[in-house]
C-alpha atoms as a PDB file:
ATOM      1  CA  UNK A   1      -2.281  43.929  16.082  1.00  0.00           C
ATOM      2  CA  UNK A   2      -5.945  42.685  14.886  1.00  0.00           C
ATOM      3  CA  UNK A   3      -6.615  39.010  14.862  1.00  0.00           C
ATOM      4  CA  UNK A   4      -8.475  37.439  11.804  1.00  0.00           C
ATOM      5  CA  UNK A   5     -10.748  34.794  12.260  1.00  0.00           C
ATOM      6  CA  UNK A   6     -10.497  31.727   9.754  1.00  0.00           C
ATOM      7  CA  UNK A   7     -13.612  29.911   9.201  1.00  0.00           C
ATOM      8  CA  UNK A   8     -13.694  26.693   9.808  1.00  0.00           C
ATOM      9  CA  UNK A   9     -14.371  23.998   7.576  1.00  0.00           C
ATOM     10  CA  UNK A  10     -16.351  20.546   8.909  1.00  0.00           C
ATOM     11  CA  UNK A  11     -14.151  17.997   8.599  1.00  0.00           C
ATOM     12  CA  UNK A  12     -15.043  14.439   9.333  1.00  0.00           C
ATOM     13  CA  UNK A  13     -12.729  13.100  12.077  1.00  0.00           C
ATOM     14  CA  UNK A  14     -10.048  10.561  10.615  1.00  0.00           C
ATOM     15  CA  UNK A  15     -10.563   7.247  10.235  1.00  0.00           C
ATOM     16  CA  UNK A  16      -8.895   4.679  12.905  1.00  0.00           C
ATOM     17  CA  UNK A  17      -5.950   3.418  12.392  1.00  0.00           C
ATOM     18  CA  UNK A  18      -6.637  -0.355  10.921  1.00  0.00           C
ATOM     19  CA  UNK A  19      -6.232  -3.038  13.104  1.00  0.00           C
ATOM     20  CA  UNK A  20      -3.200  -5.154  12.808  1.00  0.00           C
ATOM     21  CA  UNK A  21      -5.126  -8.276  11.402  1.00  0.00           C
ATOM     22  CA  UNK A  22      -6.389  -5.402   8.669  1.00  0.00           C
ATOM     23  CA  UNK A  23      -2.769  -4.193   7.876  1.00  0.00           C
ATOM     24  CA  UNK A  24      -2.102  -8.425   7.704  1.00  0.00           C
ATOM     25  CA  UNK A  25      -4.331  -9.012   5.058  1.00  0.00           C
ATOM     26  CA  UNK A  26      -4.358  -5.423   2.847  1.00  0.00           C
ATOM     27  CA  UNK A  27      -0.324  -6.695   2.925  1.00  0.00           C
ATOM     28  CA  UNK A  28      -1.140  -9.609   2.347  1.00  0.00           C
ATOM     29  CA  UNK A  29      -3.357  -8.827  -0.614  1.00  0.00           C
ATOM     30  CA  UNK A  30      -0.916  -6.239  -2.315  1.00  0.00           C
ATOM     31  CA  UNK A  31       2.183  -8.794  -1.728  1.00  0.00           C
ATOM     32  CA  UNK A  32       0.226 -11.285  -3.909  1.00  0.00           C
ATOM     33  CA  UNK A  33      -0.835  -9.011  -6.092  1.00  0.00           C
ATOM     34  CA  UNK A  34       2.626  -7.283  -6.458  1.00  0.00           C
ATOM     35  CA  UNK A  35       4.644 -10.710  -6.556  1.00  0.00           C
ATOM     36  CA  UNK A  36       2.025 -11.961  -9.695  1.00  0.00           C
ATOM     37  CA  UNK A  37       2.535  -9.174 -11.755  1.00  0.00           C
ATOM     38  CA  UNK A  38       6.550  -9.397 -10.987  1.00  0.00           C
ATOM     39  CA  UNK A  39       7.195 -12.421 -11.977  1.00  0.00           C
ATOM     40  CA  UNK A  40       4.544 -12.458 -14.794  1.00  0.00           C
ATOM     41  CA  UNK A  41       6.911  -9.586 -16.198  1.00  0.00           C
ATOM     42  CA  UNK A  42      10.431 -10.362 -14.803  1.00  0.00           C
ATOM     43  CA  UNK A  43      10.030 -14.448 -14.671  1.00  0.00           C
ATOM     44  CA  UNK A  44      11.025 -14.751 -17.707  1.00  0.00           C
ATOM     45  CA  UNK A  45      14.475 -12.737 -18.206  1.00  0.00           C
ATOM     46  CA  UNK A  46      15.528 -14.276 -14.535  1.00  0.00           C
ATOM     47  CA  UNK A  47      14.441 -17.583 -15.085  1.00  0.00           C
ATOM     48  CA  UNK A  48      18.323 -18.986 -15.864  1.00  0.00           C
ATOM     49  CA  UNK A  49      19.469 -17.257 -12.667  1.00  0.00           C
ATOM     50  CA  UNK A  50      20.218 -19.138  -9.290  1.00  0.00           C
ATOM     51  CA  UNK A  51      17.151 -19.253  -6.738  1.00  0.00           C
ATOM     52  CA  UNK A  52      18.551 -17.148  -4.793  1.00  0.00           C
ATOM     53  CA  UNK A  53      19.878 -14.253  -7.225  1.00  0.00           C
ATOM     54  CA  UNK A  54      15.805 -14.730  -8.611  1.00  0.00           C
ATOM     55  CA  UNK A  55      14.416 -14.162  -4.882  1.00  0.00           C
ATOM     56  CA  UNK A  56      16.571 -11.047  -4.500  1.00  0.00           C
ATOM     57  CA  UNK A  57      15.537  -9.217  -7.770  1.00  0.00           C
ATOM     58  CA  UNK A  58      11.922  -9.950  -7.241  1.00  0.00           C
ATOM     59  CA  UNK A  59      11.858  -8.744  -3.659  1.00  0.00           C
ATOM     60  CA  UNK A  60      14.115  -5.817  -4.624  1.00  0.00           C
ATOM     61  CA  UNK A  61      11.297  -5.039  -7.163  1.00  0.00           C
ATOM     62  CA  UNK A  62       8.385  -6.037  -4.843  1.00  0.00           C
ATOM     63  CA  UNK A  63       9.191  -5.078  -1.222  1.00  0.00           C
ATOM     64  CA  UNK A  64       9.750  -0.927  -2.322  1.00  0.00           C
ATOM     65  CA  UNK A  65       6.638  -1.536  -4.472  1.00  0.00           C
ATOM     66  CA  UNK A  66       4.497  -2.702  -1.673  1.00  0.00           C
ATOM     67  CA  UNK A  67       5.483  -0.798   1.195  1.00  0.00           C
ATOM     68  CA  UNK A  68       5.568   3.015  -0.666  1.00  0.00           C
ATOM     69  CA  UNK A  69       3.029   2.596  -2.730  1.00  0.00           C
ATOM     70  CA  UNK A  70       0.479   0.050  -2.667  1.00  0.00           C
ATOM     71  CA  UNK A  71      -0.660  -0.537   1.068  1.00  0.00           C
ATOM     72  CA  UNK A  72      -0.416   3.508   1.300  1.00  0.00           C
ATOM     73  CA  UNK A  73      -2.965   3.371  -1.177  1.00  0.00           C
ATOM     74  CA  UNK A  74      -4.676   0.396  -0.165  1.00  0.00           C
ATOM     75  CA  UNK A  75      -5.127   2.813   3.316  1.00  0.00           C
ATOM     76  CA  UNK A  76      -6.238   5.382   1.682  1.00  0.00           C
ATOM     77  CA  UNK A  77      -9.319   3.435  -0.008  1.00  0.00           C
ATOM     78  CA  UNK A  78     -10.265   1.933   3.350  1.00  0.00           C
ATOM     79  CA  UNK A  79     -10.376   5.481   4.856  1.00  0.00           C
ATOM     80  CA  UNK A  80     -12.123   6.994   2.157  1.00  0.00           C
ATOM     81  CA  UNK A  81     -14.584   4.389   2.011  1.00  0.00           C
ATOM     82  CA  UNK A  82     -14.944   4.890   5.952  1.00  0.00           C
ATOM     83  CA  UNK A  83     -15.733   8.010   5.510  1.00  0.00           C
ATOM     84  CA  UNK A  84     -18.368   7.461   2.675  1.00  0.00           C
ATOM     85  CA  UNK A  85     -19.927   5.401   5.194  1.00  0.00           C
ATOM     86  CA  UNK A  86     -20.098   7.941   7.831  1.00  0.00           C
END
């Protein structure tokens, strides 16, 4: 049984993980971001409903939103611009 070498391909090391105050504020910034564009669109059909029944369609909306897509992403820019940096 022969053996085939791969090459190998320079890769630059991955980036850090983010410190929690980082993860606080790219949250932070995609909640706000999330939440204005929610209720800019939704605001209006749920603005009859109770306070509560409002709060839980806009967080049903914006919680999934946030956490699977846009502080994944937000991660990714911060590592790729670490690694334009390096």
């Amino acid at each position: 049984m022969t053996t085939v070498a791969r090459p190998t391909t320079a890769s630059a090391p991955p980036a850090a993980p983010p410190s929690v105050h980082l993860r606080a504020l790219l949250t932070w910034i995609a909640v706000f971001a999330a939440l204005t564009v929610v209720q800019s669109l939704v605001g209006p059909y749920v603005k009859g409903f109770p306070v509560l029944l409002r709060t839980l369609v806009i967080t049903g909306i914006v919680v999934p939103a946030v956490v699977y897509t846009l502080v994944p992403n937000l991660l990714k820019v911060r590592a790729a611009v670490l690694r334009h940096r390096g």
